[in-house]
PDB file of N, CA and C in Angstrom:
ATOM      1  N   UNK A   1       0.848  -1.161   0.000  1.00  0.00           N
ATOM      2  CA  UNK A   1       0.000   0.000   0.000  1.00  0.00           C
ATOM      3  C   UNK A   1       0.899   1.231   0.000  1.00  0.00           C
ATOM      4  N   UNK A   2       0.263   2.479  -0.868  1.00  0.00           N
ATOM      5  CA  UNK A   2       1.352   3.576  -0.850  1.00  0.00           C
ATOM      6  C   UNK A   2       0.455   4.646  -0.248  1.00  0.00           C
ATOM      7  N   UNK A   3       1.160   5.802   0.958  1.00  0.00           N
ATOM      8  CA  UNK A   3       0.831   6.767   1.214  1.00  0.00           C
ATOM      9  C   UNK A   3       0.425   7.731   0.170  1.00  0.00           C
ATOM     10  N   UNK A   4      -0.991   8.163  -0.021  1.00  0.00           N
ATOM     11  CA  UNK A   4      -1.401   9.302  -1.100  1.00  0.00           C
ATOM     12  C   UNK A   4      -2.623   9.623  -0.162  1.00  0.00           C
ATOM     13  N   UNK A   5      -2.731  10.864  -0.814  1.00  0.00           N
ATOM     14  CA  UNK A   5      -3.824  11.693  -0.422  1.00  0.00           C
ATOM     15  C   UNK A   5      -5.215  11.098  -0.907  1.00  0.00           C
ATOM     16  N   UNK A   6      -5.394   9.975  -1.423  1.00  0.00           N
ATOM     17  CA  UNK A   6      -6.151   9.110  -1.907  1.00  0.00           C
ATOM     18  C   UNK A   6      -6.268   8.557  -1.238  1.00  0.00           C
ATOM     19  N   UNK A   7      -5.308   7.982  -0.161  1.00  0.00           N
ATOM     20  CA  UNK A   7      -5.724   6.583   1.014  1.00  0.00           C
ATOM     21  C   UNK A   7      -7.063   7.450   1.994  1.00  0.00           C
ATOM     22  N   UNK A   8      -7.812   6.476   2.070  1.00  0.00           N
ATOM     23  CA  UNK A   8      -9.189   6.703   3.410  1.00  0.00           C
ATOM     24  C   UNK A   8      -8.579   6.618   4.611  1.00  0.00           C
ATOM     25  N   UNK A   9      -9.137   7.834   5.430  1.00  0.00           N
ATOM     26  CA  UNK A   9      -8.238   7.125   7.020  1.00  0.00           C
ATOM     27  C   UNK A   9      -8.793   6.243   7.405  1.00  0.00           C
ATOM     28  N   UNK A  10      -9.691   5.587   7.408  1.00  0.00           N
ATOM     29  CA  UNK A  10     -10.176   4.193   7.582  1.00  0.00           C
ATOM     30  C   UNK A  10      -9.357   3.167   7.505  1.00  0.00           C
ATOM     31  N   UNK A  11      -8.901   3.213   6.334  1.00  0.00           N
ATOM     32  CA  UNK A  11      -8.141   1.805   6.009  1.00  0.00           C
ATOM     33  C   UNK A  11      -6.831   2.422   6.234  1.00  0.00           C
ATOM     34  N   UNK A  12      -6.009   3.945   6.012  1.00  0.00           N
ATOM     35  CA  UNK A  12      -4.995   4.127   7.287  1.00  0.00           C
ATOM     36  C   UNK A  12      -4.814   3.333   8.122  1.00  0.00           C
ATOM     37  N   UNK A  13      -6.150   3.387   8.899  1.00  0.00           N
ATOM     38  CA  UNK A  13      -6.403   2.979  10.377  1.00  0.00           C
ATOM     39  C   UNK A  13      -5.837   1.661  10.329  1.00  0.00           C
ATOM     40  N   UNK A  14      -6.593   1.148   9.779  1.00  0.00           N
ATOM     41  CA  UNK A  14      -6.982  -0.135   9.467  1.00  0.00           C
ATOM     42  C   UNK A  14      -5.372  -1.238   9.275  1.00  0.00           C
ATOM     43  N   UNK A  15      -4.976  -0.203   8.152  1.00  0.00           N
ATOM     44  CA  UNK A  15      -3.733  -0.581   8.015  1.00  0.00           C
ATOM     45  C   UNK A  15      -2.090  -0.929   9.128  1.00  0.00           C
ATOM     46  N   UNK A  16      -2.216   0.276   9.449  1.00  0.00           N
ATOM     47  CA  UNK A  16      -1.497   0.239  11.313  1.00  0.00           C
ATOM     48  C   UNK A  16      -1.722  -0.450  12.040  1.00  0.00           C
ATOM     49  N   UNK A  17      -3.347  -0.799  12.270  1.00  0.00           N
ATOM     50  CA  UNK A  17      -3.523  -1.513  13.766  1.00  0.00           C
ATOM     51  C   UNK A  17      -2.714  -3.092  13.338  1.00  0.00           C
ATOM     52  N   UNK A  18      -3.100  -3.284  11.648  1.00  0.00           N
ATOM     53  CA  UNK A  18      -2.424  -4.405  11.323  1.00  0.00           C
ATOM     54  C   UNK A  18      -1.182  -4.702  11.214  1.00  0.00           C
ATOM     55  N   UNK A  19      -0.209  -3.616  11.237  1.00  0.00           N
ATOM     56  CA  UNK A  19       0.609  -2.940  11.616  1.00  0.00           C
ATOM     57  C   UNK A  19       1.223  -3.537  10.104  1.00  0.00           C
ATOM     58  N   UNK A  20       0.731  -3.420   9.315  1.00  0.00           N
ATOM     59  CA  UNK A  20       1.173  -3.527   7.309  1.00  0.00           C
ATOM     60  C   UNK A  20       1.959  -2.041   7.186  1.00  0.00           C
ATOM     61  N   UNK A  21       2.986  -2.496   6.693  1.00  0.00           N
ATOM     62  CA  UNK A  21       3.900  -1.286   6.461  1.00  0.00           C
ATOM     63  C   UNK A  21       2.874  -0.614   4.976  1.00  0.00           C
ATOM     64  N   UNK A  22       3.802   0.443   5.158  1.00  0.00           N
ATOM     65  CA  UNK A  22       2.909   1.669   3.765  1.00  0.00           C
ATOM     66  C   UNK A  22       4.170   2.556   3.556  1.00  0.00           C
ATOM     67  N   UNK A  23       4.245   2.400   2.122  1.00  0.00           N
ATOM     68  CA  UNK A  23       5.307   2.788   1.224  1.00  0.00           C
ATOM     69  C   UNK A  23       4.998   4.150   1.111  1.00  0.00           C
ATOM     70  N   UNK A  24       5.975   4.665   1.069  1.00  0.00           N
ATOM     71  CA  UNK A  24       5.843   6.526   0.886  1.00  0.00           C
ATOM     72  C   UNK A  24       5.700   6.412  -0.703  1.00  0.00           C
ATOM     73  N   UNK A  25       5.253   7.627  -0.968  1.00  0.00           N
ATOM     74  CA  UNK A  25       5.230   8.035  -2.560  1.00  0.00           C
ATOM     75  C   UNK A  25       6.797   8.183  -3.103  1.00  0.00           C
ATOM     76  N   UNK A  26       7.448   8.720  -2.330  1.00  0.00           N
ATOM     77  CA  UNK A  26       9.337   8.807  -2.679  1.00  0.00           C
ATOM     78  C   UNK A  26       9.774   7.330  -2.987  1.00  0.00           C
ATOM     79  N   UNK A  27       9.768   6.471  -2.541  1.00  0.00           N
ATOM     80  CA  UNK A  27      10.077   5.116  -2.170  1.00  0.00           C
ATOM     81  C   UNK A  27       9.754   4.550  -3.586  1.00  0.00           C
ATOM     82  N   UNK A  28       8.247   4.334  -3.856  1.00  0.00           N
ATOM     83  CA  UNK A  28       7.641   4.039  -5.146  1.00  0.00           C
ATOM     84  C   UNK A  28       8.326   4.248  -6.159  1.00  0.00           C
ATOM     85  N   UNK A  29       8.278   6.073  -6.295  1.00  0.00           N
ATOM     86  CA  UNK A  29       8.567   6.918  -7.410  1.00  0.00           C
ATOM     87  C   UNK A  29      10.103   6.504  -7.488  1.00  0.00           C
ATOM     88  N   UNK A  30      11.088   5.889  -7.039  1.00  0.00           N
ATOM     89  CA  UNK A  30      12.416   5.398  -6.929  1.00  0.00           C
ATOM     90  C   UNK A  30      12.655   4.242  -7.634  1.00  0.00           C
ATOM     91  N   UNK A  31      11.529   3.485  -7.188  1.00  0.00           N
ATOM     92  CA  UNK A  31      11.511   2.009  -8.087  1.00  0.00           C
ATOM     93  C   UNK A  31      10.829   2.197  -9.773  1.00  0.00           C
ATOM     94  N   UNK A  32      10.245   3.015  -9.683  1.00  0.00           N
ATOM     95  CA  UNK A  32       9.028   3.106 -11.124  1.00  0.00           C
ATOM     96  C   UNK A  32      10.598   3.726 -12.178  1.00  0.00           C
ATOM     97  N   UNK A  33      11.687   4.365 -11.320  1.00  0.00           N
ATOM     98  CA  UNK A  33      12.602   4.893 -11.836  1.00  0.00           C
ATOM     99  C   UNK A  33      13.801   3.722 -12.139  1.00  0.00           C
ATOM    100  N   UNK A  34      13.811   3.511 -11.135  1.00  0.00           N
ATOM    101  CA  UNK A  34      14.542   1.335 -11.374  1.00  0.00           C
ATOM    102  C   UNK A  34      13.679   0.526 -12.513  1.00  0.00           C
ATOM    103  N   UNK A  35      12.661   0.855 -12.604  1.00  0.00           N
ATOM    104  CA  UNK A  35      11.833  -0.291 -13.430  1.00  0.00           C
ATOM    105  C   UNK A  35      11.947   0.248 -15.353  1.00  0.00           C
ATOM    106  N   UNK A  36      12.470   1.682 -15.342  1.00  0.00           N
ATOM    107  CA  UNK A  36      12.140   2.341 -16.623  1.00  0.00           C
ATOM    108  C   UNK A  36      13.909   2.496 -16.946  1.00  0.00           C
ATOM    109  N   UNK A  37      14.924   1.372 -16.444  1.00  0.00           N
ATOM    110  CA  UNK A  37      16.096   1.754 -16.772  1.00  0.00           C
ATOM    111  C   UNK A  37      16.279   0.678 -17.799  1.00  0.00           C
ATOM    112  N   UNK A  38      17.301   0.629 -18.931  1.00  0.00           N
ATOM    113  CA  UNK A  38      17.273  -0.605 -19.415  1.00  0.00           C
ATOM    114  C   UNK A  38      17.722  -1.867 -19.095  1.00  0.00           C
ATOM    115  N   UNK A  39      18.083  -1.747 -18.289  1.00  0.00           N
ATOM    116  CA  UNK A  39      18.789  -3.451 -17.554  1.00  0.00           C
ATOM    117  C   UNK A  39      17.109  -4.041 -17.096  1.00  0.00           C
ATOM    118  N   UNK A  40      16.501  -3.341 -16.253  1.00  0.00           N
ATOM    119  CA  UNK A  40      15.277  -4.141 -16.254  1.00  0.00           C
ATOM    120  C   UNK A  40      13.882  -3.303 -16.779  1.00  0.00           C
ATOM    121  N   UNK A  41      14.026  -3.081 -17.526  1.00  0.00           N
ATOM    122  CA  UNK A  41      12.636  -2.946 -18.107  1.00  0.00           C
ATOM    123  C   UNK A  41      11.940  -3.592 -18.827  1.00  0.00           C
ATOM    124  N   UNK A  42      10.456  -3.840 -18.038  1.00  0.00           N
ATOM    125  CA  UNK A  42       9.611  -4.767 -18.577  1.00  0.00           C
ATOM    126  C   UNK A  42       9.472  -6.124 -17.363  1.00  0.00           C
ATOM    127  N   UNK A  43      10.488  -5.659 -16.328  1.00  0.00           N
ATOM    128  CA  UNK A  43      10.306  -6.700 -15.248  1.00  0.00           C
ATOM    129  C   UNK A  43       9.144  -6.034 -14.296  1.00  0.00           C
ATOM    130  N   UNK A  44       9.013  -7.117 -13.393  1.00  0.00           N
ATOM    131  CA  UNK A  44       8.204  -6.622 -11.901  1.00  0.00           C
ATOM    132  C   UNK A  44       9.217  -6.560 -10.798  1.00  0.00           C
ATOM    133  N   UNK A  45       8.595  -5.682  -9.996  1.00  0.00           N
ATOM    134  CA  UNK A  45       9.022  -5.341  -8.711  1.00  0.00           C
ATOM    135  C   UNK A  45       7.938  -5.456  -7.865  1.00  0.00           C
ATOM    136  N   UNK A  46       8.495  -6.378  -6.608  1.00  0.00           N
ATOM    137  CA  UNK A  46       7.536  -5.859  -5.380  1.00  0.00           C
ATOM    138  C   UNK A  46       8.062  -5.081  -4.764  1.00  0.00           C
ATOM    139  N   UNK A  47       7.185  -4.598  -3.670  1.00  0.00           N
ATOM    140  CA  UNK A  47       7.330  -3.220  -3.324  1.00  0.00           C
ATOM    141  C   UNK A  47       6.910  -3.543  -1.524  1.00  0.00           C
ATOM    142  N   UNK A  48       7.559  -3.269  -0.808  1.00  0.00           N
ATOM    143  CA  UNK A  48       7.156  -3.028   0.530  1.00  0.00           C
ATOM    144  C   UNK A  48       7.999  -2.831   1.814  1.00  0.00           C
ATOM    145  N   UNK A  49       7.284  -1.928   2.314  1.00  0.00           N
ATOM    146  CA  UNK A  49       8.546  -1.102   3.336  1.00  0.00           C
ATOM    147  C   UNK A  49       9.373  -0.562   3.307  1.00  0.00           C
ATOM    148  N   UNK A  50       8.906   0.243   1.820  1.00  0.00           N
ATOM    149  CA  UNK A  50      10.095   1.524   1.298  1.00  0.00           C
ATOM    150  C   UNK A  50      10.683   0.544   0.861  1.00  0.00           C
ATOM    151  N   UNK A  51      11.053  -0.992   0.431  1.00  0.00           N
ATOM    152  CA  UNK A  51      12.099  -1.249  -0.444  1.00  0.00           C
ATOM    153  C   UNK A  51      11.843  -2.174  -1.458  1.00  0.00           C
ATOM    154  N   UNK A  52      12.254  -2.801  -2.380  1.00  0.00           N
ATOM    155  CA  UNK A  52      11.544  -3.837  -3.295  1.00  0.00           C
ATOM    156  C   UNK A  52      12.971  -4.237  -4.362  1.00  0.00           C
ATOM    157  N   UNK A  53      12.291  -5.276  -4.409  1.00  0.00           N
ATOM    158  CA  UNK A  53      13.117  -6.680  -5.269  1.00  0.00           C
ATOM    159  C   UNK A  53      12.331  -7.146  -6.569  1.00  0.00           C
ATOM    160  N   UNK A  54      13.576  -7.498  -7.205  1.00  0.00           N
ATOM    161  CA  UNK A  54      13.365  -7.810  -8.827  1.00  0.00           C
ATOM    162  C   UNK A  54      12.775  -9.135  -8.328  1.00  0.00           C
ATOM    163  N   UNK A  55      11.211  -9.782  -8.980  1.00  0.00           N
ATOM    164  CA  UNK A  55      10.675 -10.998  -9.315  1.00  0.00           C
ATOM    165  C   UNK A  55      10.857 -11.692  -9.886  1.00  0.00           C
ATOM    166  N   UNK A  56      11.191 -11.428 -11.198  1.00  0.00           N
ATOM    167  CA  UNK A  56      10.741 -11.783 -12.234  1.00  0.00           C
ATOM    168  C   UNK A  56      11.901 -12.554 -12.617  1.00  0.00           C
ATOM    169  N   UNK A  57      13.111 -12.507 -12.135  1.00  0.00           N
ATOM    170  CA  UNK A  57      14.369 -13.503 -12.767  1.00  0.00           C
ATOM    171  C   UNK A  57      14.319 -14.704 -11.866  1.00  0.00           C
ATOM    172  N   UNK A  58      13.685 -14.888  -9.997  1.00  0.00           N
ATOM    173  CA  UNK A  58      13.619 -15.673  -9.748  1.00  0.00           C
ATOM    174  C   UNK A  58      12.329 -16.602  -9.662  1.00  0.00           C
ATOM    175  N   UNK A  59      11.124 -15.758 -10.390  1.00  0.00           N
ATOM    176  CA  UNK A  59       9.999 -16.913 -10.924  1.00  0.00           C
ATOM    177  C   UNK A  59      10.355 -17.599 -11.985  1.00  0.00           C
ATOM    178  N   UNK A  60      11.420 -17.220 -13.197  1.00  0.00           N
ATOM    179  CA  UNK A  60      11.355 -17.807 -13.699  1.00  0.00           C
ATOM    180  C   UNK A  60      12.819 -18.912 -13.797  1.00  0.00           C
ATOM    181  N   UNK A  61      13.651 -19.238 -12.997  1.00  0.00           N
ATOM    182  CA  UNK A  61      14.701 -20.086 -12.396  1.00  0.00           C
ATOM    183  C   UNK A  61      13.488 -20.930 -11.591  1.00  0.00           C
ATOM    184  N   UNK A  62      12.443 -20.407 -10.495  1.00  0.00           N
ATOM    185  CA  UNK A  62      11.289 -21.902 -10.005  1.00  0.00           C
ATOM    186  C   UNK A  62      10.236 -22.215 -10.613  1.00  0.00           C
ATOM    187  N   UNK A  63      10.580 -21.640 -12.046  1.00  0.00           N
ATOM    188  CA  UNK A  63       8.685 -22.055 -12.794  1.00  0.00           C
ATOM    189  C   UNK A  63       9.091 -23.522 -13.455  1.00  0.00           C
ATOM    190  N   UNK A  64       9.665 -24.411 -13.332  1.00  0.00           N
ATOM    191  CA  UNK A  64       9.587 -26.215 -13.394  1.00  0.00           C
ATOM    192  C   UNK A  64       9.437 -26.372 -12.368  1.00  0.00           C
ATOM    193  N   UNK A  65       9.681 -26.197 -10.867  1.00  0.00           N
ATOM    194  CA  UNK A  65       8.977 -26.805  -9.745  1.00  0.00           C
ATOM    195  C   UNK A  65       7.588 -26.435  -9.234  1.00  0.00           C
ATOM    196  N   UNK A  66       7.193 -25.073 -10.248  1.00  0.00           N
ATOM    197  CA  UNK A  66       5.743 -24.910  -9.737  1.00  0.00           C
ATOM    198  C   UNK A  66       4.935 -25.142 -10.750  1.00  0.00           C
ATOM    199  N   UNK A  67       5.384 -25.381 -12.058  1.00  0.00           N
ATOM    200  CA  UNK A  67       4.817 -25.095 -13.207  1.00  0.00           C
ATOM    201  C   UNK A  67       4.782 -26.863 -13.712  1.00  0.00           C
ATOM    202  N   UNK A  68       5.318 -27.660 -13.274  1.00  0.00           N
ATOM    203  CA  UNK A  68       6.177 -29.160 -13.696  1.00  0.00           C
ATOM    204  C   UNK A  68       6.983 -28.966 -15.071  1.00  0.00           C
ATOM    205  N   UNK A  69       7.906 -29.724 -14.933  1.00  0.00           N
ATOM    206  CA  UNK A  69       8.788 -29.566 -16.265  1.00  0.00           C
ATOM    207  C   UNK A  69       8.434 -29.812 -17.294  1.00  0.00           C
ATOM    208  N   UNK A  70       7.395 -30.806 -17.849  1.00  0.00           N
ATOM    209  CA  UNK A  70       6.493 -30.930 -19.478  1.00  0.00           C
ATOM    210  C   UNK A  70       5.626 -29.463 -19.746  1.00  0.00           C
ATOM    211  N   UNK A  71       4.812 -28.623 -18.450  1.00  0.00           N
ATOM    212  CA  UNK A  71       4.176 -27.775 -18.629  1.00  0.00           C
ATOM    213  C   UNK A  71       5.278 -26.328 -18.727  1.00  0.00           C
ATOM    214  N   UNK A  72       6.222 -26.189 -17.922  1.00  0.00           N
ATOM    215  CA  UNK A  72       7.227 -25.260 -17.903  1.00  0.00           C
ATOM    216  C   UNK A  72       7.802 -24.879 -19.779  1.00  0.00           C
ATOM    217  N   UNK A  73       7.910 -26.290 -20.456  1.00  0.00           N
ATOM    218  CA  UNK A  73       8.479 -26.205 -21.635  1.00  0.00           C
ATOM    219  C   UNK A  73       7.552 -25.799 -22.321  1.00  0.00           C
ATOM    220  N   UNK A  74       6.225 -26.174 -22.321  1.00  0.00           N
ATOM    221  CA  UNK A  74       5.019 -26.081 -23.088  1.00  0.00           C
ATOM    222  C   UNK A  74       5.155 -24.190 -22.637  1.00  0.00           C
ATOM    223  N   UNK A  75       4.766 -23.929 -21.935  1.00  0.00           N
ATOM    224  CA  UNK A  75       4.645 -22.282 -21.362  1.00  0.00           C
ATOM    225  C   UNK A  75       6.146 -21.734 -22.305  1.00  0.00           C
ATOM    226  N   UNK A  76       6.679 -21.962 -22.132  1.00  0.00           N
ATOM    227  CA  UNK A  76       8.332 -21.170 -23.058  1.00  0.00           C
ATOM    228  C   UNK A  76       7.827 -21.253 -24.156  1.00  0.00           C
ATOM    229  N   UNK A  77       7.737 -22.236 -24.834  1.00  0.00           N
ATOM    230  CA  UNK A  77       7.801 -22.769 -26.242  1.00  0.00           C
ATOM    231  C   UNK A  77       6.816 -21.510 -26.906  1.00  0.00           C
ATOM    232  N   UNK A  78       5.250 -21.599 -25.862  1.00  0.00           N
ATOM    233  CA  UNK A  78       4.209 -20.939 -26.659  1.00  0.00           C
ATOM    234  C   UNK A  78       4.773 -19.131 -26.474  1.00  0.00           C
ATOM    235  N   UNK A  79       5.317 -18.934 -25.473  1.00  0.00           N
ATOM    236  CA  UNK A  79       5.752 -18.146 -24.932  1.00  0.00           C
ATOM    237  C   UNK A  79       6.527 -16.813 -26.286  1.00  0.00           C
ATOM    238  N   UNK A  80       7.594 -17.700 -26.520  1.00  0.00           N
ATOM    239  CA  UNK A  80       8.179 -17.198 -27.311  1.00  0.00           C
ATOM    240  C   UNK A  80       8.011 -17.264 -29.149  1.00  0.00           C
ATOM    241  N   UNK A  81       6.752 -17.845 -29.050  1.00  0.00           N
ATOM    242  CA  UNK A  81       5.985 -17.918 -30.750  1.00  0.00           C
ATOM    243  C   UNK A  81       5.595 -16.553 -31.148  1.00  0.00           C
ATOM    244  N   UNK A  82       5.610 -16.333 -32.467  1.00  0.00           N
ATOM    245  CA  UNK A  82       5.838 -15.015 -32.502  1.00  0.00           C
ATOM    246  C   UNK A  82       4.632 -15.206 -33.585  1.00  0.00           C
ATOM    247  N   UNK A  83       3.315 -15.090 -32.621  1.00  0.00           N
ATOM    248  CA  UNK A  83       1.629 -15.461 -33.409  1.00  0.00           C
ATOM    249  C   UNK A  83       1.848 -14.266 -34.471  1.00  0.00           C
ATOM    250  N   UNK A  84       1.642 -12.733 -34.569  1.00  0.00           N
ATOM    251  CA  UNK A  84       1.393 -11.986 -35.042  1.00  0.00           C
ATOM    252  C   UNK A  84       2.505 -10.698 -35.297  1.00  0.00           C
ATOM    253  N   UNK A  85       2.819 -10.084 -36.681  1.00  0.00           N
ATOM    254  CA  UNK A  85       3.640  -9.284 -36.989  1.00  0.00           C
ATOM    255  C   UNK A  85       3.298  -8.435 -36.654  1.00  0.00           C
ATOM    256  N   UNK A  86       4.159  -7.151 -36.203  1.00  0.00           N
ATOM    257  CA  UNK A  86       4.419  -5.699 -35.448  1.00  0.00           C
ATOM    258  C   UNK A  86       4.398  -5.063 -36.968  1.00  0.00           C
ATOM    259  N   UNK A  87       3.457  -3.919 -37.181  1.00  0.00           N
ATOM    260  CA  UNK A  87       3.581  -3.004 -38.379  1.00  0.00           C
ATOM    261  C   UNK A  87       4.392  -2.161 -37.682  1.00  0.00           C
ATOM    262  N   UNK A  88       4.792  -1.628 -36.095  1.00  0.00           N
ATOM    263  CA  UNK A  88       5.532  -0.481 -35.441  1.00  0.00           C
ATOM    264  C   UNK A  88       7.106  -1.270 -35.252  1.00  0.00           C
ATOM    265  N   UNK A  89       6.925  -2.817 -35.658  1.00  0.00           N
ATOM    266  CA  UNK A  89       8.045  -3.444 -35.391  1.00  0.00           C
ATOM    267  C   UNK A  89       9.153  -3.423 -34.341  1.00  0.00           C
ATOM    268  N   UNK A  90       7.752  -3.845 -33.166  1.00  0.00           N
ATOM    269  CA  UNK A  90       8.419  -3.813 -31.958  1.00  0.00           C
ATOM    270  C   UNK A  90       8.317  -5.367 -31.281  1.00  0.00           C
TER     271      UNK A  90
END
């Protein structure tokens, strides 16, 4: 959850008593700046307690133990088929 002038103090509330950390807007706006560099862009980040970690290289190093290894290959294979041509050729 991120601090904005959008959050309800309700769920503020709500949030604290649960004692769920809440990301400042600085914190965010830091990663959205990590996420738009080219080494990782186009990955995910989670985000929490002002700090956050790249996902996306270690879902896909455990997607045969969650995915099983016949379905893991099947998911790549379709993955990387290239159904339809880019007229912007991207």
């Amino acid at each position: 959850m991120t601090e904005s002038g959008l959050m309800f103090p309700e769920l503020r509330k709500k949030l604290q008593e649960a004692r769920v950390m809440i990301n400042t807007a600085e914190s965010v706006g830091i990663a959205m700046g990590f996420l738009a560099s080219k080494k990782v862009n186009g990955k995910g980040l989670y985000c929490a307690a002002n700090s956050w970690w790249e996902v996306e290289d270690q879902l896909r190093l455990l997607e045969p133990q969650w995915l099983g290894q016949v379905n893991c290959e099947q998911f790549r294979k379709a993955s990387s088929a290239h159904f339809f041509s880019s007229k912007s050729g991207l």
